[in-house]
C-alpha atoms as a PDB file:
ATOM      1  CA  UNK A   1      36.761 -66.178  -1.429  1.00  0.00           C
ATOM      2  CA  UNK A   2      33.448 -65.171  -3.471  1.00  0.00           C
ATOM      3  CA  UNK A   3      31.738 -65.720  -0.380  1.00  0.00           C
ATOM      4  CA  UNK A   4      34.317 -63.268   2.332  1.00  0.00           C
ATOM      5  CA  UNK A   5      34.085 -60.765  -0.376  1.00  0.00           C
ATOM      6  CA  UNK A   6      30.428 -60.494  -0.033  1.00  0.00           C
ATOM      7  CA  UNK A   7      30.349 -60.379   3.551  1.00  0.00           C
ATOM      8  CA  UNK A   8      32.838 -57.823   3.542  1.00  0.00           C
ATOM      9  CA  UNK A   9      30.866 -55.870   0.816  1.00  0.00           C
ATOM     10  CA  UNK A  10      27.654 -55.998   2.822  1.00  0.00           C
ATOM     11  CA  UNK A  11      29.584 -54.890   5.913  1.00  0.00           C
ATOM     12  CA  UNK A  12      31.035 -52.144   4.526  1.00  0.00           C
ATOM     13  CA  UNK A  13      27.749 -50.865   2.786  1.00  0.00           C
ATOM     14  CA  UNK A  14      25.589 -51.350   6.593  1.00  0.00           C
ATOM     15  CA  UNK A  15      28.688 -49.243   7.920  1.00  0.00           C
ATOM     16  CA  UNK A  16      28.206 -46.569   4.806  1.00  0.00           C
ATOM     17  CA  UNK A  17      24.500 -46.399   5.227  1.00  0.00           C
ATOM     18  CA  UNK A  18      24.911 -45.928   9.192  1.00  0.00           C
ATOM     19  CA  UNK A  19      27.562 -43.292   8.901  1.00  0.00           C
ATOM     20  CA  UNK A  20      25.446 -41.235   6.387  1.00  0.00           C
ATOM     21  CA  UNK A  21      22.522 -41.603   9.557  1.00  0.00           C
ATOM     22  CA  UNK A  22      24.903 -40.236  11.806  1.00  0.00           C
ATOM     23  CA  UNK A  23      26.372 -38.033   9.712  1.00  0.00           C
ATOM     24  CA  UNK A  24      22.940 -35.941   9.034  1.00  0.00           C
ATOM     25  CA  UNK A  25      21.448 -36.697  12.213  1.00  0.00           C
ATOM     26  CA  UNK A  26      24.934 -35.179  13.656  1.00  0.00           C
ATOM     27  CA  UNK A  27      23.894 -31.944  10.904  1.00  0.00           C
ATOM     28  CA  UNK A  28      20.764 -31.804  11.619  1.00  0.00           C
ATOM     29  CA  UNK A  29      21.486 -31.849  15.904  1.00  0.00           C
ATOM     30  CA  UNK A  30      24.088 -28.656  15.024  1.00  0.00           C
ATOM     31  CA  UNK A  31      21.152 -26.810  13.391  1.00  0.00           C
ATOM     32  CA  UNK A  32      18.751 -27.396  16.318  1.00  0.00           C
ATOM     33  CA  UNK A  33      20.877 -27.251  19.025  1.00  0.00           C
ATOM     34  CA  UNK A  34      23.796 -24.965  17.884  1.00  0.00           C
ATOM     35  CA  UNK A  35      24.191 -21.297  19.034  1.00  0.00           C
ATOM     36  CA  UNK A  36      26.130 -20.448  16.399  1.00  0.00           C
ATOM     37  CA  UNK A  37      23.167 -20.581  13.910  1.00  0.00           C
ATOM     38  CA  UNK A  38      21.139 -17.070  15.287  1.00  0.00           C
ATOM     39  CA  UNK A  39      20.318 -14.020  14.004  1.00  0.00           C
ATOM     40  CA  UNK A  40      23.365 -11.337  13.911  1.00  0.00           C
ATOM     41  CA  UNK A  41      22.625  -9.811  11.301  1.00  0.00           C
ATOM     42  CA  UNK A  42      19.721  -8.220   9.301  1.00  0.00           C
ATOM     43  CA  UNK A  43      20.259  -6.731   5.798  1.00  0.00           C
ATOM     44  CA  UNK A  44      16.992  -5.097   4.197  1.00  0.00           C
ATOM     45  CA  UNK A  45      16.708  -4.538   0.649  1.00  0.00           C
ATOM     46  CA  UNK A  46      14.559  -1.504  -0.060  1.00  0.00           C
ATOM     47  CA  UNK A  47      12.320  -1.240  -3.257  1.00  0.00           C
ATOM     48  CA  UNK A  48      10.988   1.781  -2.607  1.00  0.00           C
ATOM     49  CA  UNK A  49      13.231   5.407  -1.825  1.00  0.00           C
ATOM     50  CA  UNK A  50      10.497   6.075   0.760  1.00  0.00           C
ATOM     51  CA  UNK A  51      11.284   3.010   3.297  1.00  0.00           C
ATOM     52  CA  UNK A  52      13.302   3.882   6.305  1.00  0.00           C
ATOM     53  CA  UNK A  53      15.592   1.163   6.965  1.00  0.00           C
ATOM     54  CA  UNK A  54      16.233   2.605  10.345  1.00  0.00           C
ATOM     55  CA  UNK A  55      12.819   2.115  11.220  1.00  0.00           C
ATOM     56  CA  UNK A  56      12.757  -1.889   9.501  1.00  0.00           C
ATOM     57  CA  UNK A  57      15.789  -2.515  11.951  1.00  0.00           C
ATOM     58  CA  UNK A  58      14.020  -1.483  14.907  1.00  0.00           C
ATOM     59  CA  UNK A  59      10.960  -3.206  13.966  1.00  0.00           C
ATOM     60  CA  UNK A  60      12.380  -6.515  13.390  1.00  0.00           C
ATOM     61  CA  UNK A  61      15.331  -6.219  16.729  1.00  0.00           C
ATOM     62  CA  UNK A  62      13.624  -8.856  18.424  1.00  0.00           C
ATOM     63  CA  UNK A  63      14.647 -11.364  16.268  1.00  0.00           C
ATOM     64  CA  UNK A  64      18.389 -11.132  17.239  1.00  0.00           C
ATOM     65  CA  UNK A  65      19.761 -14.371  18.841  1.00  0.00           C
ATOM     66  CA  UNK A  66      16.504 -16.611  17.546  1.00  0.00           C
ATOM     67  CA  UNK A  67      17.125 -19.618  15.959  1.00  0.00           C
ATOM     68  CA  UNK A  68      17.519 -18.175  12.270  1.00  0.00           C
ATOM     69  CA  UNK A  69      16.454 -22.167  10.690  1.00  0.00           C
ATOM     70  CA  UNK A  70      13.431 -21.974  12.478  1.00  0.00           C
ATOM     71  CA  UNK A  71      12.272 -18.532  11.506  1.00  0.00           C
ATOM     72  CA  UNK A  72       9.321 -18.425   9.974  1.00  0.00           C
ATOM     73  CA  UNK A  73       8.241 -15.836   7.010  1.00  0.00           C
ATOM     74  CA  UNK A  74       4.919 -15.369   9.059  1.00  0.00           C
ATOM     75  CA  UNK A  75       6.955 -14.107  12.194  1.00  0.00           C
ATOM     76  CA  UNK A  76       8.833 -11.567  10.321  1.00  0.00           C
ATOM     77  CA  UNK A  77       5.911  -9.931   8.097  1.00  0.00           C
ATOM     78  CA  UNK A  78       3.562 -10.047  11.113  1.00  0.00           C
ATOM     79  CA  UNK A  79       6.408  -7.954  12.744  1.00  0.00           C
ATOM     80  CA  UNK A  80       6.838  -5.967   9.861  1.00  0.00           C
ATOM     81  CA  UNK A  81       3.167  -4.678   9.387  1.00  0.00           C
ATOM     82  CA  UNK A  82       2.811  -3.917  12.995  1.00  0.00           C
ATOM     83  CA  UNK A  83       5.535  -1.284  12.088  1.00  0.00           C
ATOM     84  CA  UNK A  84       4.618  -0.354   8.349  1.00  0.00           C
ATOM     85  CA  UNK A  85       1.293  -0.277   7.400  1.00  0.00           C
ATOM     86  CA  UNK A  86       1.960   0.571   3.524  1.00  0.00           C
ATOM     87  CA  UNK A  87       3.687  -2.754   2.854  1.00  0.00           C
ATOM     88  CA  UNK A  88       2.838  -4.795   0.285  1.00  0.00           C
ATOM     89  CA  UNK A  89       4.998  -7.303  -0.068  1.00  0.00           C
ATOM     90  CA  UNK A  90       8.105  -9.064   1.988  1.00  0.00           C
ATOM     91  CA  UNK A  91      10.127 -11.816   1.085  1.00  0.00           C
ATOM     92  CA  UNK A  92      13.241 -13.588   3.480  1.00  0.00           C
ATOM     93  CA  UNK A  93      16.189 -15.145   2.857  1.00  0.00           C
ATOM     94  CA  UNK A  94      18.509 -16.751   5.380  1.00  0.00           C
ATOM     95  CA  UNK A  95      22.568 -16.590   4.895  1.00  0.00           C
ATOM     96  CA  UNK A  96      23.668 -19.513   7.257  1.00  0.00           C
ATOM     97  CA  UNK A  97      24.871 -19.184   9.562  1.00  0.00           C
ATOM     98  CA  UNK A  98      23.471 -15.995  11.279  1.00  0.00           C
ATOM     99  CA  UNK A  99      21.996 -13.185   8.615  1.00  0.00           C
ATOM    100  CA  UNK A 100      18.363 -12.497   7.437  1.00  0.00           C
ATOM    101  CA  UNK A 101      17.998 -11.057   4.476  1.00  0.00           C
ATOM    102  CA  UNK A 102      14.813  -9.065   4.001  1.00  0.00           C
ATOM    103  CA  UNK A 103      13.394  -7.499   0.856  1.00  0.00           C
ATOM    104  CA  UNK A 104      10.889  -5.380   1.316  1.00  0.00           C
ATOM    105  CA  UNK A 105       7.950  -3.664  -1.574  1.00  0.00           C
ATOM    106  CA  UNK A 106       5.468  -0.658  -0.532  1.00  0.00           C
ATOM    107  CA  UNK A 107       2.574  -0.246  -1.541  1.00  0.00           C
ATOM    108  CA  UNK A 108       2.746   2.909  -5.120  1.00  0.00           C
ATOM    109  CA  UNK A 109       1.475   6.255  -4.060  1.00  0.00           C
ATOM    110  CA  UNK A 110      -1.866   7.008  -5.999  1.00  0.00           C
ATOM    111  CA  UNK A 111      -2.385  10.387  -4.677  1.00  0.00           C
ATOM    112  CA  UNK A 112      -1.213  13.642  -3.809  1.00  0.00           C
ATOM    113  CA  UNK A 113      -2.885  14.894  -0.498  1.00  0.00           C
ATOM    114  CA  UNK A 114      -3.943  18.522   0.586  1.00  0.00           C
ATOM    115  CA  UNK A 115      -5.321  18.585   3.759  1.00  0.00           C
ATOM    116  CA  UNK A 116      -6.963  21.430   4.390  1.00  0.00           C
ATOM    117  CA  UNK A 117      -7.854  22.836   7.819  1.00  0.00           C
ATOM    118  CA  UNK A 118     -11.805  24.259   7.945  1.00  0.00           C
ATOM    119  CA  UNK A 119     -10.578  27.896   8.043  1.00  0.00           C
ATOM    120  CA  UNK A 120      -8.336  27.928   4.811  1.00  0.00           C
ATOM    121  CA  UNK A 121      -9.836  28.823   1.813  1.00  0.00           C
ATOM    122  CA  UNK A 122      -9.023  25.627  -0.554  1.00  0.00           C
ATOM    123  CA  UNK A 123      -8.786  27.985  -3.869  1.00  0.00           C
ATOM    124  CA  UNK A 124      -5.737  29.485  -2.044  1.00  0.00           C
ATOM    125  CA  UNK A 125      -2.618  28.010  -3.763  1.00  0.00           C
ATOM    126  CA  UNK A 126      -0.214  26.128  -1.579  1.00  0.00           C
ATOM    127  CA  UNK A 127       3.720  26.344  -2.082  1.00  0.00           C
ATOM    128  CA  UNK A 128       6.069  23.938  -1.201  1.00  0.00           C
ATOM    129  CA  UNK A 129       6.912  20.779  -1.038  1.00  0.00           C
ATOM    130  CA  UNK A 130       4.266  17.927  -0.904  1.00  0.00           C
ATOM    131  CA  UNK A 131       4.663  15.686   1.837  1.00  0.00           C
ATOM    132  CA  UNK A 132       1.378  14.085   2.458  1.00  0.00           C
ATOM    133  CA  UNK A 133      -0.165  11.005   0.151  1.00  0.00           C
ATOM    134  CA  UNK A 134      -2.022   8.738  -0.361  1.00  0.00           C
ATOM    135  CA  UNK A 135      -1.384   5.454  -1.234  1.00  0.00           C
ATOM    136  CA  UNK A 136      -3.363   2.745  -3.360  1.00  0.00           C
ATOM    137  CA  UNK A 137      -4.758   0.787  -0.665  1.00  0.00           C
ATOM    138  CA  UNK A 138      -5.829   3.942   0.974  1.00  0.00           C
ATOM    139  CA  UNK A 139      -3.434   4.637   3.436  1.00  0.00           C
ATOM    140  CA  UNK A 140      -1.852   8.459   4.215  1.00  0.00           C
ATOM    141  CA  UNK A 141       1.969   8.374   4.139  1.00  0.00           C
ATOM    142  CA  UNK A 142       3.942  11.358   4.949  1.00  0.00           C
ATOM    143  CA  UNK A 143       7.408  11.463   3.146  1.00  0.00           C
ATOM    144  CA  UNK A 144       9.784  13.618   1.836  1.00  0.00           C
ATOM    145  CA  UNK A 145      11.608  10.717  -0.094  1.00  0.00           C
ATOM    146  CA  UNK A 146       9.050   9.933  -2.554  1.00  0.00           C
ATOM    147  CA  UNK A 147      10.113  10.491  -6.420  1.00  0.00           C
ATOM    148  CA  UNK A 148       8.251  11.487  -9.290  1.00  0.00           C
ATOM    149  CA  UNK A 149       5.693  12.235  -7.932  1.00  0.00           C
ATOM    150  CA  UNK A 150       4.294  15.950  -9.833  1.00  0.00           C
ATOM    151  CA  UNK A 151       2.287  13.727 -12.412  1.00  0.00           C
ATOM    152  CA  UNK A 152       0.103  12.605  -9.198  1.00  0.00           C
ATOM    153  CA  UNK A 153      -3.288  14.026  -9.023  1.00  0.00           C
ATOM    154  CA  UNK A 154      -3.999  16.168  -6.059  1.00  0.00           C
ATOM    155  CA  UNK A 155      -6.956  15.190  -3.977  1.00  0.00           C
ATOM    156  CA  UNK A 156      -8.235  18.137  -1.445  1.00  0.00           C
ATOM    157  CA  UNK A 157      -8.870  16.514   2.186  1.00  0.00           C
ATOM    158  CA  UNK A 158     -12.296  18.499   3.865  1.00  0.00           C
ATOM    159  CA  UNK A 159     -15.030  17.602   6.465  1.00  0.00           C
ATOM    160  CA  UNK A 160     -12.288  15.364   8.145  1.00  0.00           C
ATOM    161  CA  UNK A 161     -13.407  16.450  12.143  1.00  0.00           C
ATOM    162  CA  UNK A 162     -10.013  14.826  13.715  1.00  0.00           C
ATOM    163  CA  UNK A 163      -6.904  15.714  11.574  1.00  0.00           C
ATOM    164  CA  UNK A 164      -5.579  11.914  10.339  1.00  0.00           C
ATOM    165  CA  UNK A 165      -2.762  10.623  11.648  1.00  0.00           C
ATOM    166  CA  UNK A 166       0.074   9.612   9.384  1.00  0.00           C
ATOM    167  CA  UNK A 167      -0.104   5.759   8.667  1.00  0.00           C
ATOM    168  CA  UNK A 168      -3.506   5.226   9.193  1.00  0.00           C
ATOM    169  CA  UNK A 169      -6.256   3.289   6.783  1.00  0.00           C
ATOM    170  CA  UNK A 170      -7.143   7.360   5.880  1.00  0.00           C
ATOM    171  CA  UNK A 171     -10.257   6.564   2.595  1.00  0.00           C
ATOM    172  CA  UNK A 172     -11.047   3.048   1.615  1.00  0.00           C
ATOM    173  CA  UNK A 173     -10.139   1.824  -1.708  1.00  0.00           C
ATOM    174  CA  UNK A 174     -13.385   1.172  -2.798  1.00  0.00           C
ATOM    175  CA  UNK A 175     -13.644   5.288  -2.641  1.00  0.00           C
ATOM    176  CA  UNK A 176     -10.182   5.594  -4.280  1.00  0.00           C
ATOM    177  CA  UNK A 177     -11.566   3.393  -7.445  1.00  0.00           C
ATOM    178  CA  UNK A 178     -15.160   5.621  -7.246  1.00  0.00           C
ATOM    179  CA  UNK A 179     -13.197   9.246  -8.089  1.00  0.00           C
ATOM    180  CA  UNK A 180     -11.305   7.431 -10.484  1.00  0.00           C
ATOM    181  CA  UNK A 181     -13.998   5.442 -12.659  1.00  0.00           C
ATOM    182  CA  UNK A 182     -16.168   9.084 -12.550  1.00  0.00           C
ATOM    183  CA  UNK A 183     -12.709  10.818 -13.754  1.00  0.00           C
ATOM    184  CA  UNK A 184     -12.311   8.757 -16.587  1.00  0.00           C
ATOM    185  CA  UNK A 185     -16.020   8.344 -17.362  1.00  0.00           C
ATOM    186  CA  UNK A 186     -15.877  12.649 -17.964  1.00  0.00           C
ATOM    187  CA  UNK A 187     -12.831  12.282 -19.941  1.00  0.00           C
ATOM    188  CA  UNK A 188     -13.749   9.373 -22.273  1.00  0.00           C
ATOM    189  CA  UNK A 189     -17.578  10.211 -22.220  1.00  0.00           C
ATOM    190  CA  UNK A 190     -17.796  13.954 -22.180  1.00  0.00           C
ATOM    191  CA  UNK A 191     -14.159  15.271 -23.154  1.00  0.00           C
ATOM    192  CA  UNK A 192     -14.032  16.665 -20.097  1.00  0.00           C
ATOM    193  CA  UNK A 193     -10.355  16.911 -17.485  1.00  0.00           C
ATOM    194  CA  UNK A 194     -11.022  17.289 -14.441  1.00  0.00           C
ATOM    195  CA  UNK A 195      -9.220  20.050 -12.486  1.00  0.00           C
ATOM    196  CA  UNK A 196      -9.931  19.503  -9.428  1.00  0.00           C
ATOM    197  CA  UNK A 197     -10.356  16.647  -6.679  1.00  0.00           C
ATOM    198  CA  UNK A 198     -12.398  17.135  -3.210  1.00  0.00           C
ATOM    199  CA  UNK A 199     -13.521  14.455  -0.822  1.00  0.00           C
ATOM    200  CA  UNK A 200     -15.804  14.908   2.232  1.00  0.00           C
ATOM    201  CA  UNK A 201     -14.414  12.305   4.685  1.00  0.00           C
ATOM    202  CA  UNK A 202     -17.317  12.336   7.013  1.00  0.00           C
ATOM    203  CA  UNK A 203     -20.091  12.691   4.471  1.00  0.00           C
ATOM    204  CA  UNK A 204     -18.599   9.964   2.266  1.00  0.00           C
ATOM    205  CA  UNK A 205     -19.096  11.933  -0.916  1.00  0.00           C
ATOM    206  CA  UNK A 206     -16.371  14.345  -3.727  1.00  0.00           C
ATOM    207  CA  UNK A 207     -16.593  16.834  -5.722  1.00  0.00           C
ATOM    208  CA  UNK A 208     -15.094  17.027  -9.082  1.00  0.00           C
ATOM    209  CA  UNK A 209     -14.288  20.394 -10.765  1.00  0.00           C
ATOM    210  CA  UNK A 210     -15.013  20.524 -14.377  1.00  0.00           C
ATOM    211  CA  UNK A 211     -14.310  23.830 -16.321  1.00  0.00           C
ATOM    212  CA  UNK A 212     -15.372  26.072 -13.128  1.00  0.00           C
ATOM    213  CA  UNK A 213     -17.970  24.099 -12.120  1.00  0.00           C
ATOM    214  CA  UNK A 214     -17.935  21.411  -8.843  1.00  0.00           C
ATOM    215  CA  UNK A 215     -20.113  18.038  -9.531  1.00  0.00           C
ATOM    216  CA  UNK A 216     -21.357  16.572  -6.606  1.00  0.00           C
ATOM    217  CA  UNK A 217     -20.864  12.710  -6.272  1.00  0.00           C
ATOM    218  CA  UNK A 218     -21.767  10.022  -3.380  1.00  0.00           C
ATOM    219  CA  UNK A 219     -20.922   6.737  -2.915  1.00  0.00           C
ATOM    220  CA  UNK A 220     -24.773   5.949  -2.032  1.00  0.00           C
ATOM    221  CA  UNK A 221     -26.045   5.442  -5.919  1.00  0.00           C
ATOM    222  CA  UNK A 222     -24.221   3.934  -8.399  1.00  0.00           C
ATOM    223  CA  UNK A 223     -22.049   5.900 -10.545  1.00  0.00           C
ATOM    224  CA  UNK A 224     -23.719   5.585 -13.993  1.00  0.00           C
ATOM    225  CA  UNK A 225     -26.937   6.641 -12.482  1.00  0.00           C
ATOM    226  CA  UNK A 226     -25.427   9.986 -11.490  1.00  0.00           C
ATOM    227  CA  UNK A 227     -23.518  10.415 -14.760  1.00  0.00           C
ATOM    228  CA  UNK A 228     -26.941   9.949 -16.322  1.00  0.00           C
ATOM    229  CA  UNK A 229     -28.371  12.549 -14.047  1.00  0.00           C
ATOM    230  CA  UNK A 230     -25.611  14.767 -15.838  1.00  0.00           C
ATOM    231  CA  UNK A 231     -26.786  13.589 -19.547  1.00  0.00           C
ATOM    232  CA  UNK A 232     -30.204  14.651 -18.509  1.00  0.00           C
ATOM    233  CA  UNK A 233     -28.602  18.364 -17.131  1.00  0.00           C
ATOM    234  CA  UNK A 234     -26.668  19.074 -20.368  1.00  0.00           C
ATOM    235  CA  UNK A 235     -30.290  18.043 -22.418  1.00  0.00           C
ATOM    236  CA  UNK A 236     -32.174  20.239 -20.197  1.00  0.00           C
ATOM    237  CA  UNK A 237     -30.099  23.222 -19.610  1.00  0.00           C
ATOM    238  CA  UNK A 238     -26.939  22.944 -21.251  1.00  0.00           C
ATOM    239  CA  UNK A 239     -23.676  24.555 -20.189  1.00  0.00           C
ATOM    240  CA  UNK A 240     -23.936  27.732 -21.873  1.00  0.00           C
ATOM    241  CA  UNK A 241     -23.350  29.738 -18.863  1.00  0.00           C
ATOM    242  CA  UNK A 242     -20.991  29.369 -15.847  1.00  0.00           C
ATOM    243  CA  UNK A 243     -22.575  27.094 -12.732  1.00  0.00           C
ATOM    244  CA  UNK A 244     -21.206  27.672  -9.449  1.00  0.00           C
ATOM    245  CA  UNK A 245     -22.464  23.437  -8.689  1.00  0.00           C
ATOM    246  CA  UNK A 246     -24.100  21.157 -10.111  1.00  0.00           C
ATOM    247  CA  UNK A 247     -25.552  18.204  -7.550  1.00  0.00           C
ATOM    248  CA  UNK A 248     -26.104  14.899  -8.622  1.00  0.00           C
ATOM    249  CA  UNK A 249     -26.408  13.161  -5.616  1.00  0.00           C
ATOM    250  CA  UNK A 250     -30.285  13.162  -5.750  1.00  0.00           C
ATOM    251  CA  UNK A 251     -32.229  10.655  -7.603  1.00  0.00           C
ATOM    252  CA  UNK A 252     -35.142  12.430  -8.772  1.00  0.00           C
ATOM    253  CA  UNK A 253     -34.082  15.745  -9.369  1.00  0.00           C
ATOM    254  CA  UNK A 254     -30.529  17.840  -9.916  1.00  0.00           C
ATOM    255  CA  UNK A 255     -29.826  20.749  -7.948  1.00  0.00           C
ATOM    256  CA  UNK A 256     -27.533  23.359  -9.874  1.00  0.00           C
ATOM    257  CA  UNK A 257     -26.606  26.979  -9.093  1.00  0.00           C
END
């Protein structure tokens, strides 16, 4: 008895372990093979007020009817940049059997942008709303869905030859971080706000207004050189008076008017 009781034992456990075989190979066949596991549906979850969902959909339409278990992450954010430059991040989900969930983070807005054309006086004051920015990375975004964004700093766009194109890479970030640092050097270092913003986009250098003064800056010498150029100005002349410019581009002497 012991010894039919053992043999039925070890049949029924080969016949356990071969139906669990068949069982996921059978699961595993009805993912690959199955039709009913494709893409209907997309659903995009929007961190930012500024993304057009519209324009996700139409980006991403060629996925509809691919296998949705063998879609990778890779396909969709390649897709997705091609569309959207400003992203920053995306992250998928899949809801078996047939939607893609897609959340979706822009890159913040750094900037408010005034383009100005070469026959406007860029003292005159603009009304309106602001539509053109500028994000961290560098890129120029028009939108009218961006929020709070009054507490941006203007930057003044001049010397720009071909007016930029919405979504393009517009100033690199390494320019973005210069006007910055040389911002918060005058504030920290000199008590000084600066009023107004100004880059050159085909000489590759800003101005900064200070009081009613412009500072010239480049991106050819390092920052604390120029500022020291400054130190040297305020020993040597002061700031008594009113000074149309000041130019501290140059390494051996300072131009001022």
């Amino acid at each position: 008895m012991n010894m039919h009781w053992d043999a039925v034992r070890a049949s029924a456990f080969r016949w356990t372990v071969i139906s669990v075989l068949l069982g996921g190979i059978g699961v595993f066949s009805f993912f690959l093979f199955s039709p009913v596991i494709q893409v209907r549906e997309i659903k995009v979850e929007r961190l930012s007020p500024r993304l057009d969902v519209e324009e996700v959909q139409n980006a991403l339409s060629s996925l509809f009817g691919k296998h949705l278990f063998f879609l990778s992450s890779f396909e969709v954010t390649s897709l997705l940049e091609n569309s959207i430059p400003d992203i920053q991040s995306v992250t998928i989900g899949k809801q078996y059997a047939s939607t893609l969930n897609v959340r979706i983070a822009l890159d913040p807005l750094t900037a408010r942008l005034r383009i100005i054309d070469p026959d406007t006086n860029p003292d005159a004051v603009g009304t309106g709303t602001t539509i053109d920015f500028l994000t961290d990375q560098g890129i120029y975004i028009q939108t009218t869905a961006a929020k709070d964004t009054e507490t941006l700093p203007e930057i003044q766009l001049v010397d720009w030859g071909v007016r930029p194109s919405p979504g393009t890479l517009l100033i690199q970030p390494a320019f973005i971080e210069r006007i910055n640092a040389a911002e918060i050097a005058f504030l920290r270092q000199f008590g000084k706000d600066v009023r107004r913003r100004t880059i050159f986009l085909r000489a590759q250098e800003f101005h900064l207004r200070i009081d009613n003064t412009e500072l010239w800056f480049d991106l050819k010498s390092p920052l604390a050189d120029q500022l020291e150029r400054y130190r040297t100005f305020l020993r040597a002349v002061g700031t008594e008076e009113t000074y149309k410019y000041i130019d501290l581009r140059i390494s051996n002497r300072i131009i001022y008017q």
